[in-house]
C-alpha atoms as a PDB file:
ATOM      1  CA  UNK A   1     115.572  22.084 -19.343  1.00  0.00           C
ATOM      2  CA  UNK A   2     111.684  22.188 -18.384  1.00  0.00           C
ATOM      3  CA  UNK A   3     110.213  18.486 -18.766  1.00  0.00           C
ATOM      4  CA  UNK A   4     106.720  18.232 -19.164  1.00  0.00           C
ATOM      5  CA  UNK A   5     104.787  15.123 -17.669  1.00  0.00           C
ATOM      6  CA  UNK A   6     102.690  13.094 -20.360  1.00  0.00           C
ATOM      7  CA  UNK A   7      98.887  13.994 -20.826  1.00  0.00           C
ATOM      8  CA  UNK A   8      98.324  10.273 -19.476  1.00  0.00           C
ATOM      9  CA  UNK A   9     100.433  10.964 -15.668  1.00  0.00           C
ATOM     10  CA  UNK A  10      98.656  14.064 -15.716  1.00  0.00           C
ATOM     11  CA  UNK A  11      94.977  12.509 -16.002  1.00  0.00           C
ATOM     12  CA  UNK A  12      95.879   9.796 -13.678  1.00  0.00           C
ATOM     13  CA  UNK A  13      97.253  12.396 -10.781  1.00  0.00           C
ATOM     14  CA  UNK A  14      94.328  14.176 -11.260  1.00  0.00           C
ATOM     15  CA  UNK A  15      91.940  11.311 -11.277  1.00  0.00           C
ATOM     16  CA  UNK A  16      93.959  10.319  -7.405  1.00  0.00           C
ATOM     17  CA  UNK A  17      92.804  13.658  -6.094  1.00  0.00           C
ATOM     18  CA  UNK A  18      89.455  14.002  -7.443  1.00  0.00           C
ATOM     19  CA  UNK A  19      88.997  10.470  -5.520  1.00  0.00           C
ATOM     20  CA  UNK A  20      90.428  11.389  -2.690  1.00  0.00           C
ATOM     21  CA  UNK A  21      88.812  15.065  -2.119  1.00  0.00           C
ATOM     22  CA  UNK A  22      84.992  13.252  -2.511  1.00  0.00           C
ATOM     23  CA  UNK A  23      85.950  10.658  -0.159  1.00  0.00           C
ATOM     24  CA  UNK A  24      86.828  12.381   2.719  1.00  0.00           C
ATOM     25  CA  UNK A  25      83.793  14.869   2.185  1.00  0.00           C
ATOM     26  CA  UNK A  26      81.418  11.790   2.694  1.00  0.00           C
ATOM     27  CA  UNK A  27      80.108  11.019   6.579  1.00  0.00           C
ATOM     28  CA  UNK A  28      80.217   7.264   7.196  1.00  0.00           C
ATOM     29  CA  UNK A  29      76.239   7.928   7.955  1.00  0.00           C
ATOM     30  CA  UNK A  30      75.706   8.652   4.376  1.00  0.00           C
ATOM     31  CA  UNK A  31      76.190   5.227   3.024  1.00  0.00           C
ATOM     32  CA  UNK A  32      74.982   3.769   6.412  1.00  0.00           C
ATOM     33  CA  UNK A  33      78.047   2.972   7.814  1.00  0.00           C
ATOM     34  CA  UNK A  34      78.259   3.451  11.790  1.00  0.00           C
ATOM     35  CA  UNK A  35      80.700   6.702  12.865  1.00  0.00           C
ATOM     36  CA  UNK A  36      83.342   4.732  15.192  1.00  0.00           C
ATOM     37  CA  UNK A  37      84.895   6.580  18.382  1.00  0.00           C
ATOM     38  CA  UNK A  38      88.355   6.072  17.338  1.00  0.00           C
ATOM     39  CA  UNK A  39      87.648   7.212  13.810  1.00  0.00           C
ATOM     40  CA  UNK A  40      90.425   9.873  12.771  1.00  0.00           C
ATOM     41  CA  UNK A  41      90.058   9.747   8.570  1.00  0.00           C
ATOM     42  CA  UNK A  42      87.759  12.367   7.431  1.00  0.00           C
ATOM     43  CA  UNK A  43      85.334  10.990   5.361  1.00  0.00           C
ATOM     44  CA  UNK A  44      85.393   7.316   4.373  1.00  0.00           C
ATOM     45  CA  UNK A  45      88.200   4.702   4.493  1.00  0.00           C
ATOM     46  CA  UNK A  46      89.554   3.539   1.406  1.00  0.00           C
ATOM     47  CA  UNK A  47      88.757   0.311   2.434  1.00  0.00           C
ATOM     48  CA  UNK A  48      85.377   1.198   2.913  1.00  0.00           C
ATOM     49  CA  UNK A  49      84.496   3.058  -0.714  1.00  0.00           C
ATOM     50  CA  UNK A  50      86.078  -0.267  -2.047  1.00  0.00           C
ATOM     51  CA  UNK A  51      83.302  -2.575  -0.207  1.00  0.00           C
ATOM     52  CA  UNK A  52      80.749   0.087  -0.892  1.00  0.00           C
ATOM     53  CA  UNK A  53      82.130  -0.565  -4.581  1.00  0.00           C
ATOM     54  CA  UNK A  54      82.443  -4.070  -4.650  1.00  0.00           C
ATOM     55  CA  UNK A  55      86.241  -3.880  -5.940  1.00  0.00           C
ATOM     56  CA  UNK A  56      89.367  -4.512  -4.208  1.00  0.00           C
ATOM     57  CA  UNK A  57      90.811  -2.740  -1.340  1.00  0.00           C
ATOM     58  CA  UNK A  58      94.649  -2.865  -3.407  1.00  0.00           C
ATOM     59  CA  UNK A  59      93.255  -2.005  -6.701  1.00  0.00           C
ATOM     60  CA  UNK A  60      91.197   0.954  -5.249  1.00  0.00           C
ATOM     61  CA  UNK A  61      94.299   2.221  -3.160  1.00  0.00           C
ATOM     62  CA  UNK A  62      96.708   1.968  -6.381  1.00  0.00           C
ATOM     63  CA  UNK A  63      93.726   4.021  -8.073  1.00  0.00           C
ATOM     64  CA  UNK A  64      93.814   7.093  -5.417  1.00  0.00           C
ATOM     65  CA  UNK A  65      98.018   6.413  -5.707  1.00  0.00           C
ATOM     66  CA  UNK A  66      97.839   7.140  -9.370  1.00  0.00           C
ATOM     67  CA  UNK A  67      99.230   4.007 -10.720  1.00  0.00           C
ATOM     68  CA  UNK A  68      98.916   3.015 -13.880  1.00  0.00           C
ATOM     69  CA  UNK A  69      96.093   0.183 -13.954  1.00  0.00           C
ATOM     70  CA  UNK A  70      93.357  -0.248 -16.308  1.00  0.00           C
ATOM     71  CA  UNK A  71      89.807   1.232 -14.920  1.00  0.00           C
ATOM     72  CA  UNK A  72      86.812  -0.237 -16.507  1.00  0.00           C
ATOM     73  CA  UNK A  73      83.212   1.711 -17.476  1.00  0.00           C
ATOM     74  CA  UNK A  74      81.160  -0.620 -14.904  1.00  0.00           C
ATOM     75  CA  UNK A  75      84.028  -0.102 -12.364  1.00  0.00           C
ATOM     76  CA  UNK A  76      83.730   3.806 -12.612  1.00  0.00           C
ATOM     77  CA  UNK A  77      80.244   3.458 -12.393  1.00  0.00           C
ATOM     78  CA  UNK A  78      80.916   1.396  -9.197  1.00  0.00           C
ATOM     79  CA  UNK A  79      82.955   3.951  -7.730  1.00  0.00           C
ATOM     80  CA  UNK A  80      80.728   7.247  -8.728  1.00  0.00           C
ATOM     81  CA  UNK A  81      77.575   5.548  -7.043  1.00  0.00           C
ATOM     82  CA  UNK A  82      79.397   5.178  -3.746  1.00  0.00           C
ATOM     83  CA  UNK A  83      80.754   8.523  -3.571  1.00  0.00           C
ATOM     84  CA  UNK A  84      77.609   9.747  -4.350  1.00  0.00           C
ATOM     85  CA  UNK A  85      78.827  11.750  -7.381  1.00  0.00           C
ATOM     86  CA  UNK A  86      76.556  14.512  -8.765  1.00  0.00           C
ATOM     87  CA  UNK A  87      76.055  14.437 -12.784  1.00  0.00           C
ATOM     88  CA  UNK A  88      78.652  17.252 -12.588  1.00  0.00           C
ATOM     89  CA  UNK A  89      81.053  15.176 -10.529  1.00  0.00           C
ATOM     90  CA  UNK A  90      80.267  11.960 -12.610  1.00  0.00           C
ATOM     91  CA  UNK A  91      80.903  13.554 -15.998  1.00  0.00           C
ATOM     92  CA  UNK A  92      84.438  14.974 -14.795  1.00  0.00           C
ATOM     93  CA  UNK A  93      85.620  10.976 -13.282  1.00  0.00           C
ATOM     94  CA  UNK A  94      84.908   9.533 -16.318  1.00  0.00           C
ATOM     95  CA  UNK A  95      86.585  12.472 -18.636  1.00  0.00           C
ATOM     96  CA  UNK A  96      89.933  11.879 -16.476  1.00  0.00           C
ATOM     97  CA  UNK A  97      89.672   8.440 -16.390  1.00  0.00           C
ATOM     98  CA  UNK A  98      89.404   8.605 -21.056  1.00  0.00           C
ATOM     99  CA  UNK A  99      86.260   6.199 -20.709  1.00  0.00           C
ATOM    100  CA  UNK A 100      83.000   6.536 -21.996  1.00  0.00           C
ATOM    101  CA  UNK A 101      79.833   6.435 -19.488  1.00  0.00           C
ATOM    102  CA  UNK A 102      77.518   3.068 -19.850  1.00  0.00           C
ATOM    103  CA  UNK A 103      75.090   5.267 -17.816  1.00  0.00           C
ATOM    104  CA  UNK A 104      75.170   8.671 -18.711  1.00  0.00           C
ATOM    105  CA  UNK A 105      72.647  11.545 -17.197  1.00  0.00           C
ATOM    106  CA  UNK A 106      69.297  11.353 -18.550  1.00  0.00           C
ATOM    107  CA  UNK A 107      69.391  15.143 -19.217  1.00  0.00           C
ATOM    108  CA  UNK A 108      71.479  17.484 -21.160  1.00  0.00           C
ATOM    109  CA  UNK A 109      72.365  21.232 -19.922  1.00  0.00           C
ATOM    110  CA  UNK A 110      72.662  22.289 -23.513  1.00  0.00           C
ATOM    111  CA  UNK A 111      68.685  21.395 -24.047  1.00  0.00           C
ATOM    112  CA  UNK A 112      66.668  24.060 -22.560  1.00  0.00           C
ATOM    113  CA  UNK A 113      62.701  23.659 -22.293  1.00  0.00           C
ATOM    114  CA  UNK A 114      62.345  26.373 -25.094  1.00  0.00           C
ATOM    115  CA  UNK A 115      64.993  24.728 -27.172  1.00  0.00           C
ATOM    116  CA  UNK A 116      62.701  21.704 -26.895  1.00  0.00           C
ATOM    117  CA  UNK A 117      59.590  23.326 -27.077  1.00  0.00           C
ATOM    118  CA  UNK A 118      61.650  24.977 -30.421  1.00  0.00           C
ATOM    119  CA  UNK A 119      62.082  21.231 -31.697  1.00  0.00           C
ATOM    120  CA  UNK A 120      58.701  20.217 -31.142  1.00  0.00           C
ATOM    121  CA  UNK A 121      57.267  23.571 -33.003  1.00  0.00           C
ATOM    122  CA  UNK A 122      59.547  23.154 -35.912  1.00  0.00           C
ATOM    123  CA  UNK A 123      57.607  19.459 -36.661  1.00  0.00           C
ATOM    124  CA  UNK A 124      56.698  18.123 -39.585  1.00  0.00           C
ATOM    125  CA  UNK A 125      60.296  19.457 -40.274  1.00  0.00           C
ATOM    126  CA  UNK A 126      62.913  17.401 -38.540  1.00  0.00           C
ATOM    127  CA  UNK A 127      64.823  18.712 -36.119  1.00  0.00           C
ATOM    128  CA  UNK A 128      67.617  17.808 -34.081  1.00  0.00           C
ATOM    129  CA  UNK A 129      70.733  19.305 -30.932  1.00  0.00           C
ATOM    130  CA  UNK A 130      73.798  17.997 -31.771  1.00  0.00           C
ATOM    131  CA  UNK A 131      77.193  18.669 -30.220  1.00  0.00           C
ATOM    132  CA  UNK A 132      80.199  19.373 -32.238  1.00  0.00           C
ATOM    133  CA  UNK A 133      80.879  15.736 -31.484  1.00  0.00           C
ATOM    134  CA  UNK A 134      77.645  14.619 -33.491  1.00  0.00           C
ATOM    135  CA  UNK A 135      76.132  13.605 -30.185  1.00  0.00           C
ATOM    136  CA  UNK A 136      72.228  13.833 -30.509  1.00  0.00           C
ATOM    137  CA  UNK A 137      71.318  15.418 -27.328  1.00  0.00           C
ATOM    138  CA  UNK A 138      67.282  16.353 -28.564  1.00  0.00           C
ATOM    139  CA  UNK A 139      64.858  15.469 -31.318  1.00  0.00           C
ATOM    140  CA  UNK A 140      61.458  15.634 -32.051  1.00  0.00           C
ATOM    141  CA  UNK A 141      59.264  13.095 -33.097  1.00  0.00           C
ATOM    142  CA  UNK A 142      60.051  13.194 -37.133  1.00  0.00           C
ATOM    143  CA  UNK A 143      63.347  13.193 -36.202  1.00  0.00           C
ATOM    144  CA  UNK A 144      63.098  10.310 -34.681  1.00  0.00           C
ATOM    145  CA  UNK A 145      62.002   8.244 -37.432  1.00  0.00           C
ATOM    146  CA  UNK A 146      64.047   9.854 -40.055  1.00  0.00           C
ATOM    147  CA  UNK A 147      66.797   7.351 -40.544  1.00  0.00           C
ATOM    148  CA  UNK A 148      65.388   4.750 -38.356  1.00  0.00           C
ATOM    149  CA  UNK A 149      64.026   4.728 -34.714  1.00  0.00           C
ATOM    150  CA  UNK A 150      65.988   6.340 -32.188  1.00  0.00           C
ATOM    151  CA  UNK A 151      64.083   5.466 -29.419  1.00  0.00           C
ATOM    152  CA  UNK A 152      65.463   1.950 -29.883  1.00  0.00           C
ATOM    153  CA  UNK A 153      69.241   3.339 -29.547  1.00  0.00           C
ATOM    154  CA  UNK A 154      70.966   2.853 -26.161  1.00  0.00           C
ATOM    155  CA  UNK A 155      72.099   6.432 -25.133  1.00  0.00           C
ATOM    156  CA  UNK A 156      76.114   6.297 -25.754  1.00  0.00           C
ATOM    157  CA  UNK A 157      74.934   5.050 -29.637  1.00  0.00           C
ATOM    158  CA  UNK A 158      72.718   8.029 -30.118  1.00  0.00           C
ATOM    159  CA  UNK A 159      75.814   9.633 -31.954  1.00  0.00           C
ATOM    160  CA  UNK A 160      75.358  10.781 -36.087  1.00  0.00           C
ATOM    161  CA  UNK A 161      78.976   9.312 -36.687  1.00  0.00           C
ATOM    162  CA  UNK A 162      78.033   5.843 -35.212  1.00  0.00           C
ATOM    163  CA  UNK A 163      74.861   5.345 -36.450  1.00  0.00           C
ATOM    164  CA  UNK A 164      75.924   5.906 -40.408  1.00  0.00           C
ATOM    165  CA  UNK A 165      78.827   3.272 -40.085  1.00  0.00           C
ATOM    166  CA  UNK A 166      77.450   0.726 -37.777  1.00  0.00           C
ATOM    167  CA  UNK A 167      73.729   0.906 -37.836  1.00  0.00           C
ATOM    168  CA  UNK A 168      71.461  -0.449 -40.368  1.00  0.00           C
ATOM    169  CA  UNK A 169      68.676   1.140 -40.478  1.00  0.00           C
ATOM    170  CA  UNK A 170      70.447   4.523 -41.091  1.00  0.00           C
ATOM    171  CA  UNK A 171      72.912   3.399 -43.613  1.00  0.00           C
ATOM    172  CA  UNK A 172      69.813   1.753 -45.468  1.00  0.00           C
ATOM    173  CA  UNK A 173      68.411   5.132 -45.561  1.00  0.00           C
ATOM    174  CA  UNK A 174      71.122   7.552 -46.786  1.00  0.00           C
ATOM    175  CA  UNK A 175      70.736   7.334 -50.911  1.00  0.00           C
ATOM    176  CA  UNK A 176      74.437   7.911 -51.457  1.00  0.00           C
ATOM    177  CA  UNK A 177      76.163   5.843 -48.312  1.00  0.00           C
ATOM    178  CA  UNK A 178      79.773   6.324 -49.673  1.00  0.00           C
ATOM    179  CA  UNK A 179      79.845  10.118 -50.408  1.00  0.00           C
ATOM    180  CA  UNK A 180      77.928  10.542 -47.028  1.00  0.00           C
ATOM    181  CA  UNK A 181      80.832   8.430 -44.681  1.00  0.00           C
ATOM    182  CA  UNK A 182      83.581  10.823 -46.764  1.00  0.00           C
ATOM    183  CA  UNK A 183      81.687  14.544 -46.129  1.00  0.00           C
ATOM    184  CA  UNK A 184      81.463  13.090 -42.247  1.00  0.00           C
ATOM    185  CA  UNK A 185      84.477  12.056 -41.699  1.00  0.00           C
ATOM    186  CA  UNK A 186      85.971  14.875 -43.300  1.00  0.00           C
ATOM    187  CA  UNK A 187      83.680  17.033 -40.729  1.00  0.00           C
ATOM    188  CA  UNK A 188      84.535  15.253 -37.620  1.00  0.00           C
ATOM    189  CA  UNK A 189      88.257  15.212 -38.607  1.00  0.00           C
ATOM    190  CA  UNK A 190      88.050  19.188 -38.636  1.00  0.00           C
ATOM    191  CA  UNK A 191      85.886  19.454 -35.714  1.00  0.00           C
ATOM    192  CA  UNK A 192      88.361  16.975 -33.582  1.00  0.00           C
ATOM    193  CA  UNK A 193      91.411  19.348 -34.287  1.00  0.00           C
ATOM    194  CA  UNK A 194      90.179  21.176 -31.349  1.00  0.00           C
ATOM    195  CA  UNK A 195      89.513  18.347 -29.015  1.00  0.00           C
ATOM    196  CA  UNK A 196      92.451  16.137 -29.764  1.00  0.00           C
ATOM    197  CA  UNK A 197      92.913  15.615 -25.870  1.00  0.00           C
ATOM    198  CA  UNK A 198      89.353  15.501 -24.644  1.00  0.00           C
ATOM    199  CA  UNK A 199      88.817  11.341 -23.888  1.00  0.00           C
ATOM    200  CA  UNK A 200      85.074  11.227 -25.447  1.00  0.00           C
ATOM    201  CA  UNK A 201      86.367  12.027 -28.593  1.00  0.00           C
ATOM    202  CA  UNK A 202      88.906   9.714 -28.902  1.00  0.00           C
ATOM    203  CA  UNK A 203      86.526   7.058 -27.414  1.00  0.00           C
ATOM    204  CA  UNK A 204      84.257   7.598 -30.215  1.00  0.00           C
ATOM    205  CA  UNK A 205      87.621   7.598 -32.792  1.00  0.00           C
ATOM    206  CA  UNK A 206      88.427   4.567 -31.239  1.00  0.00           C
ATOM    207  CA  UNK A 207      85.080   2.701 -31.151  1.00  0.00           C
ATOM    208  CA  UNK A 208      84.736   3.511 -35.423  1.00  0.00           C
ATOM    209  CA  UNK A 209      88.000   2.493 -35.899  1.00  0.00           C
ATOM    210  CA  UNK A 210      87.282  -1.025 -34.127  1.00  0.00           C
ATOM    211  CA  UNK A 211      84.344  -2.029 -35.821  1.00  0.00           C
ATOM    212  CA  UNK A 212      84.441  -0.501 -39.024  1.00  0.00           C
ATOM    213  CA  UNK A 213      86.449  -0.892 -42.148  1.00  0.00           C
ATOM    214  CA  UNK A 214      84.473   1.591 -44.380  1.00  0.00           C
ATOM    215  CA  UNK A 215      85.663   3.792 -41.483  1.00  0.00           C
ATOM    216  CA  UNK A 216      89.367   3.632 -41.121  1.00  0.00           C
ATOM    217  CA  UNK A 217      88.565   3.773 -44.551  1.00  0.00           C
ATOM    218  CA  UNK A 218      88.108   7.217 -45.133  1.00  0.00           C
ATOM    219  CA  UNK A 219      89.885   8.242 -41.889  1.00  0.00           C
ATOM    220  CA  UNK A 220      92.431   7.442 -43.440  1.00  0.00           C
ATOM    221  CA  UNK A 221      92.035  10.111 -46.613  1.00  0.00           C
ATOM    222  CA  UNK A 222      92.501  12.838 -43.833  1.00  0.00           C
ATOM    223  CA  UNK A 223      90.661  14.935 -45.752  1.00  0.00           C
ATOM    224  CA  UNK A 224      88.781  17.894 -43.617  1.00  0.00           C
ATOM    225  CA  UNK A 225      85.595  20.050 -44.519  1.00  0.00           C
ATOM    226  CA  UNK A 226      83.365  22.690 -42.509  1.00  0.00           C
ATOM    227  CA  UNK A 227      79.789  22.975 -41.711  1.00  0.00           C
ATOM    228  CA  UNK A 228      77.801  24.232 -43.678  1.00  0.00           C
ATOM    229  CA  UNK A 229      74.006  23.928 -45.367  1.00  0.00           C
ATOM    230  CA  UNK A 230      73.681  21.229 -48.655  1.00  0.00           C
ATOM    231  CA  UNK A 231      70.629  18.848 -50.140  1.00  0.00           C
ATOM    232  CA  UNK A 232      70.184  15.720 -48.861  1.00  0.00           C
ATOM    233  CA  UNK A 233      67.851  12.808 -50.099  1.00  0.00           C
ATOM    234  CA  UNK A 234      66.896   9.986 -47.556  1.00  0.00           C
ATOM    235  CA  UNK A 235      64.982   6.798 -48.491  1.00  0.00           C
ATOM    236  CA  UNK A 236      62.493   6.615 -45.162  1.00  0.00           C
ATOM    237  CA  UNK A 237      61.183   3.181 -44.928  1.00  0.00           C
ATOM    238  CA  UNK A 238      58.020   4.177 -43.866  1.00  0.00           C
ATOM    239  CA  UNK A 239      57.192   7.022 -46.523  1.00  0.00           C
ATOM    240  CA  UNK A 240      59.886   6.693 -49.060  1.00  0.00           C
ATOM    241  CA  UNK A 241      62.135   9.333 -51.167  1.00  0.00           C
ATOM    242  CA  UNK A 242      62.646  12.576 -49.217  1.00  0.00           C
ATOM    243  CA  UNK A 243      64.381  15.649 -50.255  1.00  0.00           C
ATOM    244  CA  UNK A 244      65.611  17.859 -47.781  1.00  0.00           C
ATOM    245  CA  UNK A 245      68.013  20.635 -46.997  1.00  0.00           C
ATOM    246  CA  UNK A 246      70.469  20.852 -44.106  1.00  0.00           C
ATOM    247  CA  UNK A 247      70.829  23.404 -42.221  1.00  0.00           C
ATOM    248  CA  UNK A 248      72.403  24.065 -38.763  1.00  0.00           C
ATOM    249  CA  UNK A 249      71.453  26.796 -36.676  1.00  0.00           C
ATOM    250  CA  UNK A 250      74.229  27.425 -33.815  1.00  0.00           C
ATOM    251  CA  UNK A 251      72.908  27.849 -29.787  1.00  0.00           C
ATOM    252  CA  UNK A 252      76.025  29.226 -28.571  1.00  0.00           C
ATOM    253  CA  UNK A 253      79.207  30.977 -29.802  1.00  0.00           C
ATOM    254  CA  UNK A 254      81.715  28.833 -31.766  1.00  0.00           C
ATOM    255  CA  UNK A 255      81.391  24.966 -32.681  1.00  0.00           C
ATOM    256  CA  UNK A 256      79.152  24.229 -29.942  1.00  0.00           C
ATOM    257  CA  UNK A 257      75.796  22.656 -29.549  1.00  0.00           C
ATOM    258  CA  UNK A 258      73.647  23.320 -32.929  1.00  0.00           C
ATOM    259  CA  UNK A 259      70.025  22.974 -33.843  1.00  0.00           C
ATOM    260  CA  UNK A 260      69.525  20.795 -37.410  1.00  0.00           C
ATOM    261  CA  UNK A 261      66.897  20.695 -39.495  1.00  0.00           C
ATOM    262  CA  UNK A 262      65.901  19.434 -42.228  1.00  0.00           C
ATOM    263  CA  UNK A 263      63.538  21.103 -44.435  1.00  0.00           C
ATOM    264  CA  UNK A 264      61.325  20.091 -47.373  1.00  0.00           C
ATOM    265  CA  UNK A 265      62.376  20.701 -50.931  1.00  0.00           C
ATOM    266  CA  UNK A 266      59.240  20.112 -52.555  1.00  0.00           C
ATOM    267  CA  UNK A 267      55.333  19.766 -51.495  1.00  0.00           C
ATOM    268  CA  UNK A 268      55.456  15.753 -52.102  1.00  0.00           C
ATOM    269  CA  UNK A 269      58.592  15.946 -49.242  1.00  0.00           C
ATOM    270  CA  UNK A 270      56.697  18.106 -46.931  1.00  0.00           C
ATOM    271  CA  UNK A 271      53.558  15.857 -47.633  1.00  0.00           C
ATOM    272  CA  UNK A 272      55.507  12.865 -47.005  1.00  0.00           C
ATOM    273  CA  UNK A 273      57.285  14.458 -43.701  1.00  0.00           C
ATOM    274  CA  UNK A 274      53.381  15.001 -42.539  1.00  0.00           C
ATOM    275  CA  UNK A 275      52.471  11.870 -42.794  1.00  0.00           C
ATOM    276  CA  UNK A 276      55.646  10.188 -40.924  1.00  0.00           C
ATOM    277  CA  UNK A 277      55.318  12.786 -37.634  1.00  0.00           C
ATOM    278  CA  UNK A 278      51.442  11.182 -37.939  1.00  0.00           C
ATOM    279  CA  UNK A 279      53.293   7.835 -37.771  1.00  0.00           C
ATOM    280  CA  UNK A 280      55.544   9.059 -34.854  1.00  0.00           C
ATOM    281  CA  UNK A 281      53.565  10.561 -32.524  1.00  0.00           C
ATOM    282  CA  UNK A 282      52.680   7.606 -30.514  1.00  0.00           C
ATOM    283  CA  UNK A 283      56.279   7.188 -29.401  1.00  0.00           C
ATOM    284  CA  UNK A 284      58.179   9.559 -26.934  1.00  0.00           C
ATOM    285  CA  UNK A 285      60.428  11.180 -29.064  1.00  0.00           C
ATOM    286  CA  UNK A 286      63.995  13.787 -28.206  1.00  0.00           C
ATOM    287  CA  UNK A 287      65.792  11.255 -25.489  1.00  0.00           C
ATOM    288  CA  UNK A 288      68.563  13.259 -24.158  1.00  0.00           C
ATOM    289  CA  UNK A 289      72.249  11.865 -23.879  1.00  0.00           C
ATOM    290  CA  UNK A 290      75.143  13.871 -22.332  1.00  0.00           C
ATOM    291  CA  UNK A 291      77.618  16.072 -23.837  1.00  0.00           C
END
């Protein structure tokens, strides 16, 4: 009988030798540390990537011995900073350690120049690169100012399924809150199905479920829909009623990253969507997150 170790062992022994392999690539010099003669570890110490990250030398050894201890964000970020982790690198320790990144890379490989040059050309319309996770990873400036002010969001809340249960200036916008929480949990449900053991996703699951009700809520329905285009009417606080229609345009092949817009219905919309990119200029709009 084959016995198969649990997705959590797995992570953890993986998480040991990622540590391990970018320690001993490191030179002592690097992190201006002087190169002993009797030096025989390749790389760093233990020891030493534990001073460099201000944690203990026993908790940082049971960490490269795969034990089971809890690993916080800032202690992560501790660690990826003295290892010198690329974004590449830093992505990958925090998607085997399951935790979500209280610095993540200002840029996003999924936004291209031209796709933001795209976003930018598309204005008044708004316009917006999500992931299938409803990360916002672009936007341009009426975008921004849709359902609030991104610019004011710290990076790991630009997310469409956080902002319409904990945010107020978005839920203050959407003209029918309920129906809207349903159709989006129903459409992260469905688009989770394929992610079930990918730690961002059920670091988002788990952040709704803690601090809102209306969420577990409708989680709990389980009901699932797809993508797909359909009218929407936000209350802007700067310009007022706008109706608008949905649609998602798809960068890459299956549920990937997706361009959304949302365009005009009638002239007194696309008036109205004029005059908030006037109002939204001034700010620096489409702040990246990572995917």
């Amino acid at each position: 009988m084959t016995t198969v170790a649990p997705d959590s062992d797995v992570r953890r022994h993986e998480l040991a030798e990622f540590l391990r392999s970018r320690r001993e690539r490191i030179a002592p010099e690097q992190v201006g540390l002087v190169r002993g003669q009797r030096r025989r570890t390749p790389g760093l110490r233990r020891e030493e990537v534990a001073h460099l990250s201000s944690v203990g030398v026993t908790w940082y050894t049971w960490l490269e011995q795969a034990r089971d201890i809890h690993v916080s964000a800032q202690v992560l970020d501790a660690v990826a900073r003295a290892l010198l982790l690329d974004v590449s690198e830093r992505s990958h320790l925090f998607a085997l350690a399951g935790s979500l990144d209280p610095a993540p890379p200002a840029q996003c490989p999924s936004v291209t120049p031209a796709v933001r040059a795209m976003l930018d050309q598309l204005g008044p319309i708004p316009a917006c690169v999500q992931n299938s996770r409803y990360d916002i990873l672009a936007y341009n400036a009426t975008y921004g100012r849709l359902l609030g002010n991104l610019d004011d969001k710290r990076p790991e809340d630009l997310n469409c399924m956080w902002l319409a249960f904990t945010d107020p200036q978005w839920r203050a916008a959407v003209v029918d809150l309920p129906a809207t929480h349903r159709v989006m949990a129903a459409k992260f449900r469905a688009a989770m199905a394929e992610h079930l053991g990918e730690p961002a996703w059920r670091t988002l699951l788990d952040r709704l479920v803690g601090v809102s009700a209306e969420f577990r809520e409708v989680w709990a329905r389980h009901e699932v829909v797809g993508q797909g285009t359909k009218s929407k009417d936000i209350r802007n606080a700067h310009v007022g009623l706008l109706r608008l229609e949905h649609t998602n345009l798809w960068l890459g092949p299956g549920a990937g990253p997706r361009l959304v817009s949302y365009v005009p219905r009638d002239q007194e919309t696309r008036e109205r969507l004029e005059q908030l990119e006037r109002l939204a200029e001034p700010s620096a709009a489409g702040v990246p997150v990572s995917v």
